[in-house]
N, C-alpha and C. Protein backbone atom coordinates (compact mmCIF):
# COMPACT_ATOMS: atom_id res chain seq x y z
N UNK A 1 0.82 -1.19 0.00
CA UNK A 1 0.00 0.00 0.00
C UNK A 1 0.86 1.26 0.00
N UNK A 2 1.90 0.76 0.56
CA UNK A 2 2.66 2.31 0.43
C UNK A 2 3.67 2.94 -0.36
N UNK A 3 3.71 1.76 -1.25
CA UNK A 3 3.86 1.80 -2.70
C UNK A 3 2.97 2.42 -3.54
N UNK A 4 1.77 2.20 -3.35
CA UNK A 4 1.22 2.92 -4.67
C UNK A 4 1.01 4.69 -3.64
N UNK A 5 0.70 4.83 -2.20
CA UNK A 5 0.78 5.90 -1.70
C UNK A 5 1.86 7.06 -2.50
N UNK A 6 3.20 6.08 -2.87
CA UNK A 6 4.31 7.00 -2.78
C UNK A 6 3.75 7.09 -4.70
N UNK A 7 3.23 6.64 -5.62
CA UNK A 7 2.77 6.54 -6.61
C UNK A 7 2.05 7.73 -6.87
N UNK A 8 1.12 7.63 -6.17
CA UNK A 8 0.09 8.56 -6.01
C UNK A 8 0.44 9.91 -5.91
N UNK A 9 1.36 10.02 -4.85
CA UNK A 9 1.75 11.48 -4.63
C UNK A 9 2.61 11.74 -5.68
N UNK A 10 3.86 11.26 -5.84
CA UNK A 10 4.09 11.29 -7.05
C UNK A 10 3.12 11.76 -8.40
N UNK A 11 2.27 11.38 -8.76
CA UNK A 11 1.35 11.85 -10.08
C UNK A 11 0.68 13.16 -9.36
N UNK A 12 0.27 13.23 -8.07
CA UNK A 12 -0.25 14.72 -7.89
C UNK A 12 0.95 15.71 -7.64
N UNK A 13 1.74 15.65 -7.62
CA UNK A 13 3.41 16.78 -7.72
C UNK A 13 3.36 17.00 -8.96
N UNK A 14 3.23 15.88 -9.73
CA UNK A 14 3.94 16.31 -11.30
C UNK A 14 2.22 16.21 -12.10
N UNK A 15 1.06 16.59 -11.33
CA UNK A 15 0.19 16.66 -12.36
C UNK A 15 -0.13 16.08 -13.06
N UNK A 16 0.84 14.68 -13.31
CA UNK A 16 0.03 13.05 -14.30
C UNK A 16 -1.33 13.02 -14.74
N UNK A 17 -1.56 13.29 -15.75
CA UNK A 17 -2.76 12.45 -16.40
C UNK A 17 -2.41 10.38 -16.38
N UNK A 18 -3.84 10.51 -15.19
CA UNK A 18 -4.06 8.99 -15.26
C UNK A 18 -5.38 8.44 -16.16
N UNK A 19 -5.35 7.51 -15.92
CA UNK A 19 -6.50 6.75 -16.49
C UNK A 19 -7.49 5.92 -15.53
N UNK A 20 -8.40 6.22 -15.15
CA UNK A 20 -9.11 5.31 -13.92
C UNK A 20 -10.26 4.47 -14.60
N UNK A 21 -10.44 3.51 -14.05
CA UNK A 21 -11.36 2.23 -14.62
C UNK A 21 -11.95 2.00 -12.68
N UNK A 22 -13.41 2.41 -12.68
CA UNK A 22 -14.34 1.58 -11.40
C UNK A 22 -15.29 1.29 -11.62
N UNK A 23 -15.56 1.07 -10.62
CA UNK A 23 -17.60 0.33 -10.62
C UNK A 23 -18.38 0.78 -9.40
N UNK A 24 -19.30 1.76 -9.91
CA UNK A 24 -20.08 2.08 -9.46
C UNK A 24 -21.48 1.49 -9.20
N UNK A 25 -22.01 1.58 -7.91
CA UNK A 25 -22.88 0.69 -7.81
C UNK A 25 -24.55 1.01 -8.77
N UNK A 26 -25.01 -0.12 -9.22
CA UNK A 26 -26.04 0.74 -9.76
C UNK A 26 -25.76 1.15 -11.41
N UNK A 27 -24.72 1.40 -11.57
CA UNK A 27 -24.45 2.22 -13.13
C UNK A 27 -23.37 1.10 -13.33
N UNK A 28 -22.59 0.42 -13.03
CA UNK A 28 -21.72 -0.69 -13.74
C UNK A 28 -20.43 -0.09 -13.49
N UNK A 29 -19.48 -0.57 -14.59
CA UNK A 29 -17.84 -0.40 -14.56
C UNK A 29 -17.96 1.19 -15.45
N UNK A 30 -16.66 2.06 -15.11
CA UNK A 30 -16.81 3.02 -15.54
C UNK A 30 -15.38 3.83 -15.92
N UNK A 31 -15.20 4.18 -16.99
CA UNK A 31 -13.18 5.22 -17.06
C UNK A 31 -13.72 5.85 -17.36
N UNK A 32 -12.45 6.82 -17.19
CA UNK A 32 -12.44 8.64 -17.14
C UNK A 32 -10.94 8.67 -17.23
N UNK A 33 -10.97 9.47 -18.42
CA UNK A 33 -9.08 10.48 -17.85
C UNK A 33 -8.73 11.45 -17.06
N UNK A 34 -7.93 11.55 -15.99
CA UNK A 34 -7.96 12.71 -15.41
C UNK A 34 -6.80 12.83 -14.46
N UNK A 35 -6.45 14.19 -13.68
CA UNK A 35 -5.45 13.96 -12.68
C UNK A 35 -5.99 13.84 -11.31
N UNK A 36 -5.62 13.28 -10.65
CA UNK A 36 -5.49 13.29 -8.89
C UNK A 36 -5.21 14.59 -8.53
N UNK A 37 -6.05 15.08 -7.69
CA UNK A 37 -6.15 15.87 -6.63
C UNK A 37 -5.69 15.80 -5.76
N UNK A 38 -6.29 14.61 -4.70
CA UNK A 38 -6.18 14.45 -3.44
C UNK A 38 -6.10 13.10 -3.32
N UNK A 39 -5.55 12.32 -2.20
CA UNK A 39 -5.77 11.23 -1.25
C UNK A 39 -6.05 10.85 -0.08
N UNK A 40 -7.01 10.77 0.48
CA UNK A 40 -7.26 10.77 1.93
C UNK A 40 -7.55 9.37 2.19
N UNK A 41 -7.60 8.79 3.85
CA UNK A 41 -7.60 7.43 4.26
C UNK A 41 -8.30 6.18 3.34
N UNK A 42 -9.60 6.81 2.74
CA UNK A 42 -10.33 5.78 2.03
C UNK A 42 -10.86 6.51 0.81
N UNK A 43 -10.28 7.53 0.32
CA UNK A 43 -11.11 8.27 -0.67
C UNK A 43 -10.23 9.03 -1.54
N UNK A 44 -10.31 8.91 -3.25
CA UNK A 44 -9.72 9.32 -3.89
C UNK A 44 -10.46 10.77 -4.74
N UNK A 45 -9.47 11.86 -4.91
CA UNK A 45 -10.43 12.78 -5.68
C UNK A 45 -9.97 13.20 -7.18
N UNK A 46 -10.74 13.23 -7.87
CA UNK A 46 -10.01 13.00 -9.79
C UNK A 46 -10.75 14.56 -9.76
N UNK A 47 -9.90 15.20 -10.86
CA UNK A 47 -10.52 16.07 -11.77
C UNK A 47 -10.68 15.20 -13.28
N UNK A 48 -11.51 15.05 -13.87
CA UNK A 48 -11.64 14.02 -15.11
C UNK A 48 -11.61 15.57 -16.03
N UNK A 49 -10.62 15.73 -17.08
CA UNK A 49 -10.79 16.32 -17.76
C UNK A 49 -11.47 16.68 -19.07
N UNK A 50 -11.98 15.50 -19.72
CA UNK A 50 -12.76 15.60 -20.34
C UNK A 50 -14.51 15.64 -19.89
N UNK A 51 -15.00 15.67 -18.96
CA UNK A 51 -15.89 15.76 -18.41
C UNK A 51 -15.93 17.09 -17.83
N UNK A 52 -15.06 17.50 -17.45
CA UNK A 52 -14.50 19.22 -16.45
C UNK A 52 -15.19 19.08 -15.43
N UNK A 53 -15.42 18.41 -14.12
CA UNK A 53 -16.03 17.19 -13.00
C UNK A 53 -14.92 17.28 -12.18
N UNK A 54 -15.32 17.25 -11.32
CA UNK A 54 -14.35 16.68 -9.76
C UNK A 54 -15.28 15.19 -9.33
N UNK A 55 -14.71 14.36 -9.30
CA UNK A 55 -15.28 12.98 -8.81
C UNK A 55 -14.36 12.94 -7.47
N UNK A 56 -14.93 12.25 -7.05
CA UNK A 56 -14.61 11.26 -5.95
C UNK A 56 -15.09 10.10 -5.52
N UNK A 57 -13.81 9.44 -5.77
CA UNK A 57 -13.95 7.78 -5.33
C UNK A 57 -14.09 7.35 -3.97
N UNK A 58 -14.48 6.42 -3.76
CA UNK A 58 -13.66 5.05 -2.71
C UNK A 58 -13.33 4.34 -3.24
N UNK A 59 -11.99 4.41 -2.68
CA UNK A 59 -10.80 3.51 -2.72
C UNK A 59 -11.05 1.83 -3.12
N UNK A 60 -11.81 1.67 -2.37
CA UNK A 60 -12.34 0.18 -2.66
C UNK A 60 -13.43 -0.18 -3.86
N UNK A 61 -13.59 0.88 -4.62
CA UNK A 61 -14.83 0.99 -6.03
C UNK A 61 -13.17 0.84 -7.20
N UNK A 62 -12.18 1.32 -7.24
CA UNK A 62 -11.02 1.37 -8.30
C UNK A 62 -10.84 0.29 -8.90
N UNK A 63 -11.12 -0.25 -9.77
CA UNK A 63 -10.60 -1.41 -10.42
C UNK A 63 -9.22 -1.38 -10.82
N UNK A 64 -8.58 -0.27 -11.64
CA UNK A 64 -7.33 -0.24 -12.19
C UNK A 64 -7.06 1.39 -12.12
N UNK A 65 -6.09 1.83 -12.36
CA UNK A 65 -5.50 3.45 -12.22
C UNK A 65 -3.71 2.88 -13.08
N UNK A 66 -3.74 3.75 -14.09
CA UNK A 66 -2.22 3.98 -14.43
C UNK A 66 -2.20 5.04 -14.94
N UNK A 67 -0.98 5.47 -15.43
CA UNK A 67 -0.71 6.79 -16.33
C UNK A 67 -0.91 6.54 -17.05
N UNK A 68 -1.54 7.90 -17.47
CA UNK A 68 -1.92 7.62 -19.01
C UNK A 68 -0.93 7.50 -20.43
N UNK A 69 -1.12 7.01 -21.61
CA UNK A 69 0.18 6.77 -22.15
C UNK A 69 -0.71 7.34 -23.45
């Protein structure tokens, strides 16, 4: 876990465009491109840029997260 912690912060310093893939309950599996905001104990916060949206996850809804390529 504190591996991808040090990951994480990492992409919010340098502003990374990631790629997030979850599942939301109710509406199914779901991606968005966007950067990380924030990280807190159980909760992730995206700006999705093509949407222009602030989301926020739980941590435990993420299926996959990488940089985007």
């Amino acid at each position: 876990m504190n591996e991808w912690l040090a990951k994480m912060a990492n992409w919010i310093t340098h502003n990374q465009l990631v790629t997030v893939q979850y599942t939301e309950k109710r509406k199914g599996p779901i991606s968005f491109s966007g950067r990380l905001l924030q990280v807190n104990e159980d909760q992730l916060l995206f700006y999705a840029d093509d949407k222009k949206e602030v989301i926020n996850i739980n941590i435990n809804q993420i299926d996959h997260i990488e940089p985007f390529e």
